[in-house]
Protein backbone atom coordinates (compact mmCIF):
# COMPACT_ATOMS: atom_id res chain seq x y z
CA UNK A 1 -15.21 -23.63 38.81
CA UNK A 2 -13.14 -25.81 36.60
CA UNK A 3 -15.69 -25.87 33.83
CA UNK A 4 -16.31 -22.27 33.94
CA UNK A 5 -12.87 -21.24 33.54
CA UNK A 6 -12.54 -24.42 30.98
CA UNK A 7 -15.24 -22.47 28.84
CA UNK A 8 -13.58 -19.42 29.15
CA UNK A 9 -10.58 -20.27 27.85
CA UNK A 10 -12.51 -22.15 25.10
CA UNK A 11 -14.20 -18.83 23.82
CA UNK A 12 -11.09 -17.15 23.92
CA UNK A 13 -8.79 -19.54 22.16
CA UNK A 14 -11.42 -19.32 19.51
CA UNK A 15 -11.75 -15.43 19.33
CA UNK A 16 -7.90 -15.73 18.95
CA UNK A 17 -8.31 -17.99 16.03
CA UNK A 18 -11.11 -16.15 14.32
CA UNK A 19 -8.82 -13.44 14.11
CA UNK A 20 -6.34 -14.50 12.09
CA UNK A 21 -9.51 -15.30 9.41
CA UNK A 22 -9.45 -11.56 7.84
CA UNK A 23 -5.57 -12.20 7.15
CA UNK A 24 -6.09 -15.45 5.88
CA UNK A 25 -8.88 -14.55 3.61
CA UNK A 26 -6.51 -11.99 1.79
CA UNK A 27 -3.22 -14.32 1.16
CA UNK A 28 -5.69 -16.79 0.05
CA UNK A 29 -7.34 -14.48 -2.95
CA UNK A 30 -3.96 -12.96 -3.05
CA UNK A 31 -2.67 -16.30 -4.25
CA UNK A 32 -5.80 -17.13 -6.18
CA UNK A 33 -5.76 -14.17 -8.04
CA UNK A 34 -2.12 -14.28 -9.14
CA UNK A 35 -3.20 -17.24 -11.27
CA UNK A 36 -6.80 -16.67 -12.29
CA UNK A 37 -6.45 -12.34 -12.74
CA UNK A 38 -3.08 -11.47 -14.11
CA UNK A 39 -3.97 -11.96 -17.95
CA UNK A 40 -7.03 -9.80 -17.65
CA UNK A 41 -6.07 -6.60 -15.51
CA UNK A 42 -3.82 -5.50 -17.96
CA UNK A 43 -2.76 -3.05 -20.47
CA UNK A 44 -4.05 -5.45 -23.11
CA UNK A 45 -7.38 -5.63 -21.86
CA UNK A 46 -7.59 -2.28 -21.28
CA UNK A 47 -6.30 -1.57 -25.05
CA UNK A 48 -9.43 -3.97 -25.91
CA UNK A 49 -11.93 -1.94 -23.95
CA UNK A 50 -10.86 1.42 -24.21
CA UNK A 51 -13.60 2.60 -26.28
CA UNK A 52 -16.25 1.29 -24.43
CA UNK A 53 -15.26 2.51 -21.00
CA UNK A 54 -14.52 5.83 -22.94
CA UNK A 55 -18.32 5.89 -23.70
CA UNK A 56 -19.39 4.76 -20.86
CA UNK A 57 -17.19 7.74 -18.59
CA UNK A 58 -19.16 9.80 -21.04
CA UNK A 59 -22.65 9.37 -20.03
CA UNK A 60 -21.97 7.51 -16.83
CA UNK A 61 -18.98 9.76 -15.03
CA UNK A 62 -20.03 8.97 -11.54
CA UNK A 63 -20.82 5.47 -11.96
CA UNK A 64 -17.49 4.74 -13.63
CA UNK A 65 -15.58 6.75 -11.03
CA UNK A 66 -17.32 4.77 -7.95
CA UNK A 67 -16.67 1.42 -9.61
CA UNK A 68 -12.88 2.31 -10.59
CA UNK A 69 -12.47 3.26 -6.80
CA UNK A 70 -14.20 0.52 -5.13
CA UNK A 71 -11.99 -1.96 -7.90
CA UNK A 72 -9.06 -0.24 -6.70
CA UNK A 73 -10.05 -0.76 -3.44
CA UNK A 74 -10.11 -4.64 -3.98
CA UNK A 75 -6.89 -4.95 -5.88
CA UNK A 76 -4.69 -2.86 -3.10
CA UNK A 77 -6.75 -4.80 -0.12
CA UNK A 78 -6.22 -7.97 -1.61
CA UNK A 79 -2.64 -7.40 -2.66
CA UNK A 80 -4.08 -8.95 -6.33
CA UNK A 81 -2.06 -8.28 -9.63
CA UNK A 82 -3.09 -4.90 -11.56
CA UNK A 83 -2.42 -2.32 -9.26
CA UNK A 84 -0.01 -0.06 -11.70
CA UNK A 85 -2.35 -1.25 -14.40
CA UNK A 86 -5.15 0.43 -12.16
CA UNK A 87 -3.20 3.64 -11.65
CA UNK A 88 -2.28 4.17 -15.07
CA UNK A 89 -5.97 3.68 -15.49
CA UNK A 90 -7.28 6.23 -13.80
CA UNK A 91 -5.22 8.81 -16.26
CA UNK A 92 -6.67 7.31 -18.96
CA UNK A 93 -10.25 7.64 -17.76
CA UNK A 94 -9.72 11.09 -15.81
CA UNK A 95 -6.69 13.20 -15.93
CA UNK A 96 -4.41 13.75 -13.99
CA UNK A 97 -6.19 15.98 -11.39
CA UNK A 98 -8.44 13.87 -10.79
CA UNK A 99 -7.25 10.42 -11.65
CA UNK A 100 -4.29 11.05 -9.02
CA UNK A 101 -7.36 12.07 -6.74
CA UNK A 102 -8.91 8.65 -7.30
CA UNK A 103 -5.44 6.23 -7.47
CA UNK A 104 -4.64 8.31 -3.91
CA UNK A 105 -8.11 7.45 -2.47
CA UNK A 106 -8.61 4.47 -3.35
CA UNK A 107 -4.78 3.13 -2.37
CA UNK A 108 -4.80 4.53 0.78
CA UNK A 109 -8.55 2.73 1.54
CA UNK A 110 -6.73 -0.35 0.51
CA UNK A 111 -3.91 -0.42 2.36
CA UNK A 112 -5.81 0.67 5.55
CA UNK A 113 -7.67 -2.43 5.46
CA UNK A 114 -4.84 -4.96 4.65
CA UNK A 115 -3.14 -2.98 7.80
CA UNK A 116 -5.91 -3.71 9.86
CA UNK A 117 -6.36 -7.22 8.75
CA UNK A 118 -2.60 -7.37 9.70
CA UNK A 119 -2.95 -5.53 13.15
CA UNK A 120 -5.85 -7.42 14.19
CA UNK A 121 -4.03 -11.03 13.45
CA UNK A 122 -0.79 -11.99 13.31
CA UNK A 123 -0.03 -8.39 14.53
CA UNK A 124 -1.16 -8.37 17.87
CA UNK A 125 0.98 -11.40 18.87
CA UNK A 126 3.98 -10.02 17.31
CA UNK A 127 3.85 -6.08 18.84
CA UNK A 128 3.24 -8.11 22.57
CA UNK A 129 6.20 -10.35 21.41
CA UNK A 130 8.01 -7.44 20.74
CA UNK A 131 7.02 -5.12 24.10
CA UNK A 132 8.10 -7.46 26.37
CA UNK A 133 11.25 -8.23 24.58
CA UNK A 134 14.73 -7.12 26.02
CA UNK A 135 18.16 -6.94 24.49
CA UNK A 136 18.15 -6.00 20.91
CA UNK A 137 14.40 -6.00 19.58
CA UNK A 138 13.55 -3.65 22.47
CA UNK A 139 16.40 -1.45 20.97
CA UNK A 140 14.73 -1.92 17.72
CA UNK A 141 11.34 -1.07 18.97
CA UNK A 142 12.34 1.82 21.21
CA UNK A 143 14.45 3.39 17.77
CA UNK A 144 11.30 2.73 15.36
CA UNK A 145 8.75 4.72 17.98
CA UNK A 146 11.61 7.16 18.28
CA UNK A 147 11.32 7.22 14.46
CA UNK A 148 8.04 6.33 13.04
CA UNK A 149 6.96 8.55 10.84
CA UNK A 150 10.38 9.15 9.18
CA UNK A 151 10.79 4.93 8.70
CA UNK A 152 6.75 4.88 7.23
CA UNK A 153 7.78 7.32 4.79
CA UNK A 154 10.89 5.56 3.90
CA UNK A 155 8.92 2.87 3.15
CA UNK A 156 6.49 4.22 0.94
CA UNK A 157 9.07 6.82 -0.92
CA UNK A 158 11.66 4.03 -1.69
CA UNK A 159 10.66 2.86 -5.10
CA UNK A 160 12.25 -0.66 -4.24
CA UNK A 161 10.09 -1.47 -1.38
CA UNK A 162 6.99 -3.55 -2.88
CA UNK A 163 3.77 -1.75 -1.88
CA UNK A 164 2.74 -4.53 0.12
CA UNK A 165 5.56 -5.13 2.04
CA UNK A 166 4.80 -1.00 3.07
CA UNK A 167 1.29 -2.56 3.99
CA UNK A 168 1.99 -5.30 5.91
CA UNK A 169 5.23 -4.54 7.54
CA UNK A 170 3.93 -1.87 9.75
CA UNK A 171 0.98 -3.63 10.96
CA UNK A 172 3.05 -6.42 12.44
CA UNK A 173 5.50 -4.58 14.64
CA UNK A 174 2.97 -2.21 15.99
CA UNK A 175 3.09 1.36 14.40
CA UNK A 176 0.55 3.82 15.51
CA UNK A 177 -2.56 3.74 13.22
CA UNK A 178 -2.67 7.54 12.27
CA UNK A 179 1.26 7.52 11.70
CA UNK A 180 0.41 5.21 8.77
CA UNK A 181 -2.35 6.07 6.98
CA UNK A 182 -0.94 9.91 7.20
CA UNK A 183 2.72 8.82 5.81
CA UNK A 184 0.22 6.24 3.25
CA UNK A 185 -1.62 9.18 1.93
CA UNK A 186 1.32 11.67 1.79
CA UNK A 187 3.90 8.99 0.54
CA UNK A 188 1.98 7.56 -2.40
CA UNK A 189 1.21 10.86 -3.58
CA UNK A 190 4.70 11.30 -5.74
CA UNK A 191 4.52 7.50 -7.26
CA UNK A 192 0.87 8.47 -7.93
CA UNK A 193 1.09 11.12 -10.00
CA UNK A 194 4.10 9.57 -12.08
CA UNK A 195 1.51 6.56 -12.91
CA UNK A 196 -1.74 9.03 -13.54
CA UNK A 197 0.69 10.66 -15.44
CA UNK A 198 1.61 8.02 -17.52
CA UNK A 199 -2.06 6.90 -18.39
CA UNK A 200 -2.63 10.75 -18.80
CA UNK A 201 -0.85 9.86 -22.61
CA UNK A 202 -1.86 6.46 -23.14
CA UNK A 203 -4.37 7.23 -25.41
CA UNK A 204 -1.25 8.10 -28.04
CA UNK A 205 0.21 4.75 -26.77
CA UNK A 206 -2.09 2.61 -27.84
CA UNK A 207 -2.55 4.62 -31.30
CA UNK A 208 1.18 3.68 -32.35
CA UNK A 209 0.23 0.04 -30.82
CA UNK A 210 2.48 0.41 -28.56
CA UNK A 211 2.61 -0.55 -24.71
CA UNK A 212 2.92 2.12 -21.89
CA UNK A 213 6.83 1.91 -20.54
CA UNK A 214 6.46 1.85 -17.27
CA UNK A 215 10.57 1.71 -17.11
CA UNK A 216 10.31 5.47 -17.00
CA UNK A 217 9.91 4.91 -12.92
CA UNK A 218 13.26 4.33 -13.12
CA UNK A 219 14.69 7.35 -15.97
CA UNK A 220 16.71 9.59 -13.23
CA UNK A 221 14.43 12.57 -13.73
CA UNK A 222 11.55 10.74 -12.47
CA UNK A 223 14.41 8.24 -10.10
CA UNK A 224 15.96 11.24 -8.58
CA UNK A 225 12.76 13.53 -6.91
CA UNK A 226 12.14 9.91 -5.09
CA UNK A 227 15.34 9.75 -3.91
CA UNK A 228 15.11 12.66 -2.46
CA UNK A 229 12.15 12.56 -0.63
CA UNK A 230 13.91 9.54 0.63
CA UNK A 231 16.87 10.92 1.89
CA UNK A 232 14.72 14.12 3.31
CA UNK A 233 12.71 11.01 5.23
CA UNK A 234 15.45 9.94 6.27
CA UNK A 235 16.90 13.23 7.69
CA UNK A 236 15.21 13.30 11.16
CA UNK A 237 16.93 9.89 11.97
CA UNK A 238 20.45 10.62 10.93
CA UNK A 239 20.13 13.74 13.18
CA UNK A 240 18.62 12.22 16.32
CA UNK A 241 21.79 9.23 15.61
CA UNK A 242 24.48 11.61 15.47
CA UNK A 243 23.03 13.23 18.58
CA UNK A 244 23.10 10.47 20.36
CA UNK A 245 26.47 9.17 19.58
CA UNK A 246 27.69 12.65 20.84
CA UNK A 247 25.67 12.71 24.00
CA UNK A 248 27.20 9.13 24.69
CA UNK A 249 30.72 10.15 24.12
């Protein structure tokens, strides 16, 4: 009986470690590529190749737009350097209809799967942590399912939150799947078409030999809108907090 139960736990501790492999996998290229990938996905490289990919979006449209999508894919899932260089991209290549359409897709893929890599690791042992937890972090955890979908949309409409700190975050204290790839979709949408926006003219950029200014994120008529949003977020949780301060008094 000893031995059987001996194996058991064997298999298990080892499904529990092969877990934490899709997790590990990612901060390791994540690292790797920060050293190996910055100086090539960039606006430089891009200036070097724009005629070529230009041709090629000519006669190969779908081709182009499946490998953009799937590169996208990578960068976001991988949390690897490039991603507003990929953005800005795809309103170079397409427009802004459709490059937002693609910079959308292909984000929201991304972050899905560094969520899931997330959830299914260090994620699992962290939300248990956290349900059977008293005192304060069960406050905490009761107030963030109380508020999901108001706090996911914070963090994807506050410009200052790193994108992969919105990824990650989430998927280690348990939010509901659905709740964030609906506020991930939804949320990225505004930043998105600011950045397809920006490649939309950087055809005219590079003809001055110049380098897109991606400081305009920050110019208060692009600043502001965010804000907003933000504070709109934000709404549904100031109201259910000043109920409850006057239900308690």
């Amino acid at each position: 009986m000893d031995k059987v139960t001996t194996k058991v736990d064997a298999a298990a501790e080892k499904r529990g470690w092969t877990r934490h492999i899709p997790l590990a996998l990612i901060f390791g290229v994540a690292v790797l590529g920060a050293f190996t990938l910055r100086d090539y996905l960039s606006f430089d490289t891009l200036r070097d190749n724009r005629e070529a990919l230009l041709a090629f979006r000519d006669d190969h449209f779908l081709l182009l737009a499946g490998g953009f999508v799937a590169l996208y894919i990578v960068i976001v899932a991988f949390s690897l350097p490039g991603a507003a260089v990929a953005s800005v991209t795809g309103g170079f290549l397409f427009g802004l209809v459709l490059g937002t359409l693609f910079n959308v897709v292909a984000a929201s893929i991304g972050a899905c799967a560094i969520f899931w890599a997330a959830r299914l690791g260090l994620g699992q042992a962290l939300t248990a942590k956290m349900a059977a937890s008293e005192g304060t972090v069960a406050k905490l955890r009761k107030g963030l399912e109380e508020n999901e979908i108001s706090v996911l949309f914070l963090l994807r409409l506050v410009p200052a939150v790193p994108f992969f700190v919105a990824n990650l975050l989430p998927a280690l204290v348990g939010v509901k799947f659905r709740n964030f790839a609906l506020t991930t979709v939804l949320g990225i949408i505004p930043g998105a078409l600011v950045f397809t926006w920006i490649g939309v003219g950087l055809g005219e950029v590079f003809d001055r030999g110049e380098s897109p200014d991606l400081s305009l994120l920050w110019e208060p008529q692009i600043l502001a809108p965010l804000l907003g949003l933000s504070a709109l977020a934000a709404l549904p949780i100031v109201i259910k907090a000043l109920r409850g301060r006057k239900a308690g008094e």
